[in-house]
Protein backbone atom coordinates (compact mmCIF):
# COMPACT_ATOMS: atom_id res chain seq x y z
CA UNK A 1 -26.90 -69.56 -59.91
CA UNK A 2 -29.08 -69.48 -62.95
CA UNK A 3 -32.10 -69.43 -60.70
CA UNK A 4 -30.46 -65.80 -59.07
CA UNK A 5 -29.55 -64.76 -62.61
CA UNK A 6 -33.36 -65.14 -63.50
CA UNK A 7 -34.68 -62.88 -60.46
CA UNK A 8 -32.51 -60.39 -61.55
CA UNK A 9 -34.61 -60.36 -64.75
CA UNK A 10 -37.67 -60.57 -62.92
CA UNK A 11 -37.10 -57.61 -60.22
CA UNK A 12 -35.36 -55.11 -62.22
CA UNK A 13 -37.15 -52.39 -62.65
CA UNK A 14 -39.20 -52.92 -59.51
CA UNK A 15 -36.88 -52.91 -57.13
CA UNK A 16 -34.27 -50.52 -56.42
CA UNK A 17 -30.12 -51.58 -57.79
CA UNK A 18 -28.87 -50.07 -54.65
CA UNK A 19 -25.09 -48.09 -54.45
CA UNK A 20 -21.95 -49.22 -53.10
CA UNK A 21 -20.51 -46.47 -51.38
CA UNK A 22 -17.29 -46.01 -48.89
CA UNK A 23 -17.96 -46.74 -45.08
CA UNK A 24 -16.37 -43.26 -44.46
CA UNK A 25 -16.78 -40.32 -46.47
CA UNK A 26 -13.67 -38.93 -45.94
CA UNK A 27 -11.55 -41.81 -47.54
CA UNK A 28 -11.47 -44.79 -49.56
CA UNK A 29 -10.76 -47.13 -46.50
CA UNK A 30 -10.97 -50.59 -47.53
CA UNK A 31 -15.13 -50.99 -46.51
CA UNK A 32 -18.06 -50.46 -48.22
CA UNK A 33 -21.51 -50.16 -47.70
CA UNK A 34 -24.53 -51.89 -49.80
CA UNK A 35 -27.04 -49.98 -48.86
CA UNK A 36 -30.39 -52.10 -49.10
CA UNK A 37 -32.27 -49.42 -46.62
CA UNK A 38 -32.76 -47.61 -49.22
CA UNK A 39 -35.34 -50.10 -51.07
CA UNK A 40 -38.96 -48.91 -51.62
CA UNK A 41 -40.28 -50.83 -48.44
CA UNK A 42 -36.80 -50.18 -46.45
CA UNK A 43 -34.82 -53.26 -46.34
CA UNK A 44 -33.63 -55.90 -49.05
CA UNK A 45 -36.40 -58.33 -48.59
CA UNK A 46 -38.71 -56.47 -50.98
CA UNK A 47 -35.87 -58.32 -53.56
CA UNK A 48 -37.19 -61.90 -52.67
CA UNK A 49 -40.76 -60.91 -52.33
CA UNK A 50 -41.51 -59.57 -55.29
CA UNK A 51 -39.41 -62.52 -57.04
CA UNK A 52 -41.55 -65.44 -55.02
CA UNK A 53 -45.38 -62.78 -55.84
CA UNK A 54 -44.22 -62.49 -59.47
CA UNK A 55 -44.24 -66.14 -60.42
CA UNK A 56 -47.09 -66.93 -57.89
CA UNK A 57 -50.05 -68.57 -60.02
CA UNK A 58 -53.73 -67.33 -60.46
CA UNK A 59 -54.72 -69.63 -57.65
CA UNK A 60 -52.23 -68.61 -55.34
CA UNK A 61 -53.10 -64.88 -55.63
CA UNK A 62 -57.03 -65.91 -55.49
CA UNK A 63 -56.20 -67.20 -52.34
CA UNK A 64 -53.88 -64.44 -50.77
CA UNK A 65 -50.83 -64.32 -49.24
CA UNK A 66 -49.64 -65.31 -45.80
CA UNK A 67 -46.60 -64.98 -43.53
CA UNK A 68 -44.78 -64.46 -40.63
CA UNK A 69 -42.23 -62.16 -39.74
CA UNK A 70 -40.37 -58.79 -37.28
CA UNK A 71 -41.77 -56.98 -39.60
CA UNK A 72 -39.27 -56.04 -42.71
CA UNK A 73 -40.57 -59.50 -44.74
CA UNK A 74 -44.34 -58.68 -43.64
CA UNK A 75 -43.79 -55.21 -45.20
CA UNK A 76 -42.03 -56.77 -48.27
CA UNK A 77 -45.01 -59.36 -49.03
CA UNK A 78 -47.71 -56.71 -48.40
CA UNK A 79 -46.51 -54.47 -51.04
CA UNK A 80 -45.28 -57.31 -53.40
CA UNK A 81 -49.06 -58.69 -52.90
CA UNK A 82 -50.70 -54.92 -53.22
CA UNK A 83 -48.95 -54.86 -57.03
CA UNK A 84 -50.14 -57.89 -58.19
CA UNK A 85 -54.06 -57.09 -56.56
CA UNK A 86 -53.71 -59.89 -53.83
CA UNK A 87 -54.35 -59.63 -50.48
CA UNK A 88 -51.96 -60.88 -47.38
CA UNK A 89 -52.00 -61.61 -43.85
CA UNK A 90 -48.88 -60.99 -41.34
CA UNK A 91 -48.23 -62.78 -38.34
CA UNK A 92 -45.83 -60.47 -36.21
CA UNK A 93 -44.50 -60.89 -32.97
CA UNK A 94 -46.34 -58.83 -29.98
CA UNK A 95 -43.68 -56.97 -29.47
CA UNK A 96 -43.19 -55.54 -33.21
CA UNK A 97 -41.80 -52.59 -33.78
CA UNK A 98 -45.09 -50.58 -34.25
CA UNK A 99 -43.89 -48.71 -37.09
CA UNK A 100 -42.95 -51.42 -39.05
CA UNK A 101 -46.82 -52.75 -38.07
CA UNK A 102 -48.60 -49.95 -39.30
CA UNK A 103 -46.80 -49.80 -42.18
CA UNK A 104 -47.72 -53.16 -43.15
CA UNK A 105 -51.16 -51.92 -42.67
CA UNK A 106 -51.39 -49.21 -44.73
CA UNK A 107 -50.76 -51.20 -47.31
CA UNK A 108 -53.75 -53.19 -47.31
CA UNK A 109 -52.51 -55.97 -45.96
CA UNK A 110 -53.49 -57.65 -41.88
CA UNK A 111 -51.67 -58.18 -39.61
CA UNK A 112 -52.09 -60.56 -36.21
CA UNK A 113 -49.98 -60.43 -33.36
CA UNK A 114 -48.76 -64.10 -31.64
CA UNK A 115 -46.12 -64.64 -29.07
CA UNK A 116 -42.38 -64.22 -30.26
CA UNK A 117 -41.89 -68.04 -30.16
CA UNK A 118 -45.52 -68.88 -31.78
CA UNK A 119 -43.88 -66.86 -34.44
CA UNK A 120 -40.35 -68.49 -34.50
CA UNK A 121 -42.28 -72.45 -33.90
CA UNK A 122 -44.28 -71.13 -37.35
CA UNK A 123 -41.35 -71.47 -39.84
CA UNK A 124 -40.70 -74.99 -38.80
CA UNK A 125 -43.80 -76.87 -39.25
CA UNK A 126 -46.89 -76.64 -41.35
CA UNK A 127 -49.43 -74.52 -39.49
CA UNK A 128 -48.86 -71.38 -42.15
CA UNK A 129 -49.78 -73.91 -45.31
CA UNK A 130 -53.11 -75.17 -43.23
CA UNK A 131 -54.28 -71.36 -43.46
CA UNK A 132 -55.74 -71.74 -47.26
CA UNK A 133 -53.49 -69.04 -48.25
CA UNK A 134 -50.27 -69.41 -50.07
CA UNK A 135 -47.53 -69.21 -47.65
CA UNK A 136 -44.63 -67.46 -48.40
CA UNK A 137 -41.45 -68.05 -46.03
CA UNK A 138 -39.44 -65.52 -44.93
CA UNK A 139 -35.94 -67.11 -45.49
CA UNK A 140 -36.06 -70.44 -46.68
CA UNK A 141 -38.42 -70.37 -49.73
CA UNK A 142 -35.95 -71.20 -52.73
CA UNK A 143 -37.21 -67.82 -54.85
CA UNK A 144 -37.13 -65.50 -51.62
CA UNK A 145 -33.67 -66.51 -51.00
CA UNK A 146 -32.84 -66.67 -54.90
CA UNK A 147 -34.38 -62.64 -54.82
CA UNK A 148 -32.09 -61.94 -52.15
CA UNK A 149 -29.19 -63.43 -54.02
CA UNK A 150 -29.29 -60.96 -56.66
CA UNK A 151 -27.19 -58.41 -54.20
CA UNK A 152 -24.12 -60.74 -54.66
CA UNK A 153 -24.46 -59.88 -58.42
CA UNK A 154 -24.83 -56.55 -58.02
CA UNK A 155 -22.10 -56.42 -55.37
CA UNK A 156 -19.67 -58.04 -57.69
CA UNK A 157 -20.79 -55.68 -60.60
CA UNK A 158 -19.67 -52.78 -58.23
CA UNK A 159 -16.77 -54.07 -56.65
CA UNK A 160 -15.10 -57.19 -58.21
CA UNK A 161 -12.20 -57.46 -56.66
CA UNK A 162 -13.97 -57.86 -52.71
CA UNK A 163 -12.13 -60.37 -50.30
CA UNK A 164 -14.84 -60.06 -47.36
CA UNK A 165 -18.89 -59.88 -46.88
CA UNK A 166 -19.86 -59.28 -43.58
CA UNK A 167 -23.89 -59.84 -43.46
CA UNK A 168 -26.43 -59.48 -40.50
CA UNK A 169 -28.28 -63.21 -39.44
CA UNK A 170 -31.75 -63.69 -38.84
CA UNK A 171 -33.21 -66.71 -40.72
CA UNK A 172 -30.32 -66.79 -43.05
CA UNK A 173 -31.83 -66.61 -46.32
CA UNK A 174 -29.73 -63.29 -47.00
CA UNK A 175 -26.60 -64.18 -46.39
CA UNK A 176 -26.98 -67.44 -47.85
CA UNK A 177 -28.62 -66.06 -51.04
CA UNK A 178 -25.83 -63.61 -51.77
CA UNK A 179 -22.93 -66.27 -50.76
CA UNK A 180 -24.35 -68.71 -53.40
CA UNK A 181 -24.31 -65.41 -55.82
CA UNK A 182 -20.83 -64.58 -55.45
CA UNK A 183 -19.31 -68.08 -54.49
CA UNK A 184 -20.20 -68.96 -57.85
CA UNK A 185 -17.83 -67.10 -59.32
CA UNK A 186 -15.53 -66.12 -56.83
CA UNK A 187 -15.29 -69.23 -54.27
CA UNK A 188 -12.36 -67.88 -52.34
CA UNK A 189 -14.31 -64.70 -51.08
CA UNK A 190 -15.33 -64.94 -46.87
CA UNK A 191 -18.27 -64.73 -45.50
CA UNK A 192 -19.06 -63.42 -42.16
CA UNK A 193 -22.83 -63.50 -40.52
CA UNK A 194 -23.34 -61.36 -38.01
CA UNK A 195 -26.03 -61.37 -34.57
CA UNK A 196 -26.80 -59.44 -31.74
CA UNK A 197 -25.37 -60.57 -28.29
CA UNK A 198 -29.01 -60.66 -26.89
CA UNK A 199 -30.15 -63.13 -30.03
CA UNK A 200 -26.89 -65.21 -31.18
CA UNK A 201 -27.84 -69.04 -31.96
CA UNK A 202 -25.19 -68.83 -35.05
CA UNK A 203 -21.77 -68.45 -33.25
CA UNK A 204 -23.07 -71.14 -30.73
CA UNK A 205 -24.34 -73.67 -33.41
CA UNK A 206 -21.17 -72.72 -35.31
CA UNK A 207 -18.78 -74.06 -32.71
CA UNK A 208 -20.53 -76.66 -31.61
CA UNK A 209 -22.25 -78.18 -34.86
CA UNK A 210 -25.46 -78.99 -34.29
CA UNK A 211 -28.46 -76.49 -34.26
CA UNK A 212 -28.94 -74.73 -31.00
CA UNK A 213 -31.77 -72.69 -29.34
CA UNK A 214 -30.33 -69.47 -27.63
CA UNK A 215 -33.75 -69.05 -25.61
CA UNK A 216 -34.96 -66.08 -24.40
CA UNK A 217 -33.83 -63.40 -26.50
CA UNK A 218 -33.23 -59.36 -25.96
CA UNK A 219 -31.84 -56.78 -28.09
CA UNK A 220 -32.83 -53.90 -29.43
CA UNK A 221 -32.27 -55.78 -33.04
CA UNK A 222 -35.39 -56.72 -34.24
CA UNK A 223 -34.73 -57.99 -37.54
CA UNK A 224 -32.52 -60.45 -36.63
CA UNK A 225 -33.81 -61.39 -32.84
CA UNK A 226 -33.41 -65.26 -33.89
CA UNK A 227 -34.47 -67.26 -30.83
CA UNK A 228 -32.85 -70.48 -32.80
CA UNK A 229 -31.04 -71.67 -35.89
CA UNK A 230 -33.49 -74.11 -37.96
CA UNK A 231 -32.02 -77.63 -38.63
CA UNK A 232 -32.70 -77.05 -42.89
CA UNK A 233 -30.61 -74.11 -42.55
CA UNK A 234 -27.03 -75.19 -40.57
CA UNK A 235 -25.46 -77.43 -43.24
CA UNK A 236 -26.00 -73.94 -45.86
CA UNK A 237 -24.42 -71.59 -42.66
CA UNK A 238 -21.29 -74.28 -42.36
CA UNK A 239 -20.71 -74.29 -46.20
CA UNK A 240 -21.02 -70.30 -46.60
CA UNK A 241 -19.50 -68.63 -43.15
CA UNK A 242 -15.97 -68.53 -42.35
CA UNK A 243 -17.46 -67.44 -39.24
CA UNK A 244 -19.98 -65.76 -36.82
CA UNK A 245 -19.75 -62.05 -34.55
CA UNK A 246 -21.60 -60.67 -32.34
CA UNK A 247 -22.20 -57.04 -31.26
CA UNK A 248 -23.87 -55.33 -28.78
CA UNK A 249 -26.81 -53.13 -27.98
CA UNK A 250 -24.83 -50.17 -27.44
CA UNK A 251 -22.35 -51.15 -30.46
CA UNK A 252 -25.40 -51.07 -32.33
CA UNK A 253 -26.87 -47.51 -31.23
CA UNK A 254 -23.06 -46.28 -31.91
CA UNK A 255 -22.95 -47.42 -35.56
CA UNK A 256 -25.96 -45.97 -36.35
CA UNK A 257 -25.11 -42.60 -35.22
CA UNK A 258 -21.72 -43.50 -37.37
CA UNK A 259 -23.81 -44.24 -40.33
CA UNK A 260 -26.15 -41.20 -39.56
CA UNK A 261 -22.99 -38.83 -39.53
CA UNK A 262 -21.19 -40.36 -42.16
CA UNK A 263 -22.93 -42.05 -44.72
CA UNK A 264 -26.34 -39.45 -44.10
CA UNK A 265 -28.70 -42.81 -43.65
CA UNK A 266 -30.92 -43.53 -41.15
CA UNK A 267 -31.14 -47.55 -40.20
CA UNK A 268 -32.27 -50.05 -37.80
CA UNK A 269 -30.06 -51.67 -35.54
CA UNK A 270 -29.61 -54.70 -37.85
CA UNK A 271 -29.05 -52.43 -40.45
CA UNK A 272 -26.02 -51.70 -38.17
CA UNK A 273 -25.02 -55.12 -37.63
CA UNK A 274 -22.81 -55.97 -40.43
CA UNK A 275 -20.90 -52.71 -40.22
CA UNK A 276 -20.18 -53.02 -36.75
CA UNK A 277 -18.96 -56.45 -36.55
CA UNK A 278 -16.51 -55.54 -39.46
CA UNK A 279 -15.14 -52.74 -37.39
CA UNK A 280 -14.62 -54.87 -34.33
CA UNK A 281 -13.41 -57.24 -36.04
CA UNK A 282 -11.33 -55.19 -38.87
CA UNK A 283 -8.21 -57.09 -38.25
CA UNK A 284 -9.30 -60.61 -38.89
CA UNK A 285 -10.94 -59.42 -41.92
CA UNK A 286 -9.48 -59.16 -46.08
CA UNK A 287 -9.79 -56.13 -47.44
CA UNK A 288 -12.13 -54.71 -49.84
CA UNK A 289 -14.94 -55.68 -47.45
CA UNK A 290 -18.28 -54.90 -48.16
CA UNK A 291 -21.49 -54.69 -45.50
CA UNK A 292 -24.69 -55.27 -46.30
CA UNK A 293 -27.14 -52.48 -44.94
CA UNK A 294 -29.95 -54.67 -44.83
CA UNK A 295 -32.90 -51.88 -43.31
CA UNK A 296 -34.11 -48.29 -42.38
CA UNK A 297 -36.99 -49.45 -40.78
CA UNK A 298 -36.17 -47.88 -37.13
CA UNK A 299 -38.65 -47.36 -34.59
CA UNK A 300 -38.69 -43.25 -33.91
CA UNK A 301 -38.15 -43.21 -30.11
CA UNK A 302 -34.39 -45.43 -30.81
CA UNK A 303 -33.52 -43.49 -33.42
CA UNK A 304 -34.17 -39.86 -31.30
CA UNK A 305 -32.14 -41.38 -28.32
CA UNK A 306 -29.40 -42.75 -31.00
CA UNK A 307 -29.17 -39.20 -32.16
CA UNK A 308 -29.09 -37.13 -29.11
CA UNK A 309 -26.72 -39.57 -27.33
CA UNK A 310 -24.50 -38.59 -30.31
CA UNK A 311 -25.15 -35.11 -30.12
CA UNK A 312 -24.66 -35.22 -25.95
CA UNK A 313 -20.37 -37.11 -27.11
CA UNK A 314 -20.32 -34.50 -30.06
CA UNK A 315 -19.88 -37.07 -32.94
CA UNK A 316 -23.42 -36.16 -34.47
């Protein structure tokens, strides 16, 4: 806890305390969005970036920065690096959401595209560290995920009294970060991760206890299009999640238009995630619950179909 408390020291003022705000604007109904999309780079993980850059030494900055990631963590690490006058290198999948690429780009940092499961293979052995740069993980380095924590503070700040977080799965540094945040001092609060049908290794390793490998993967949800759950991360998922949903695709596409209509924010289909496994599964869940909004970072040609479809049922 004390290791959150101190990257709250370290990022305020550099990265944005994002609102709390109803789920629906026309009433207080028991859910609540945290809306991380609306962080300078577009999702949350700017929060453990700048936390891991900030504390880097002169050695590690002399050599640069290096990582792998979708695309939201590459963007994160590029700008964190750009502030402190270091460079960095992103691995991303081939199949990145070009936006997400270019923005990573422009600024200053590379990027190199490798297979998706070159990528997902990276974060569990040492190939990154052999680079000569300092490697940065995107969900299991103890400051990223101690950066990431910090919502939980702020989430308790803004809403003590919560009985449910519902949070969107990739790695699991997020949900793990804010769960040892708000466990701390609320223990008896639930914790619900959430994946896309296409990419859901949680609910399976869940139920059967051991850490699976979904395989090929397909969804629309880049950010958290987790081939696998990583053996260092299951005993943290079984002592933080009551449990696991999934959602699909098209579940997806319709909670963005929601959150496009209602809340007047664009976001990416993991964005979406949390909000619409709370609605499906409303009834199981404790009310005040709050959703993280994790990013914004949606590829143009989605978001114009997400918003037409909407306009073609009249709900946009």
């Amino acid at each position: 806890m004390a290791k959150i408390e101190e990257a709250r020291e370290r990022i305020s003022g550099i990265v944005v305390r994002t609102p709390l705000v109803p789920a629906s604007r026309f009433e207080d109904d028991g859910v609540y969005l945290k809306m991380e999309c609306l962080q300078p780079t577009g999702s949350f993980k700017v929060r453990g970036a700048w936390n891991r850059v900030s504390t880097s030494t002169d050695e590690e900055r002399r050599r640069g920065f290096v990582t792998v990631s979708a695309g939201n963590h590459g963007q994160a690490l590029a700008w964190a690096a750009k502030r402190v006058g270091s460079s960095c290198t992103v691995y991303v999948p081939e199949d990145a959401v070009e936006r997400k690429v270019e923005s990573i780009k422009s600024m200053g940092a590379t990027t190199i595209r490798r297979p998706h499961q070159e990528i997902m293979e990276s974060m569990s052995d040492d190939r990154m560290t052999k680079l000569g740069m300092t490697f940065v993980h995107p969900f299991a380095d103890p400051k990223v995920v101690a950066g990431q924590g910090t919502i939980g503070l702020e989430i308790l700040e803004d809403k003590p009294r919560v009985r449910t977080v519902v949070v969107p799965v990739g790695g699991g540094g997020l949900v793990n970060g804010i769960a040892q945040a708000i466990k701390a001092k609320r223990p008896e609060v639930e914790f619900y991760g959430v994946q896309a049908e296409g990419a859901a290794p949680l609910p399976m390793s869940l139920r059967s206890g051991v850490a699976e490998d979904f395989g090929d993967t397909k969804t629309i949800a880049d950010g958290i299009g987790a081939t696998r759950v990583y053996d260092y991360m299951l005993p943290l998922f079984k002592k933080n999640l009551k449990g696991a949903f999934t959602v699909s695709d098209e579940e997806l596409k319709l909670t963005m238009g929601r959150l496009a209509n209602e809340s007047h924010v664009v976001v990416e289909p993991a964005g979406a995630a949390a909000l619409a496994g709370a609605l499906k599964h409303r009834k199981e869940l404790e009310e005040p619950i709050v959703c993280v909004v994790s990013g914004g970072n949606v590829d143009p040609k989605l978001l114009r179909e997400v918003l037409e479809a909407g306009e073609r049922k009249g709900t946009l």
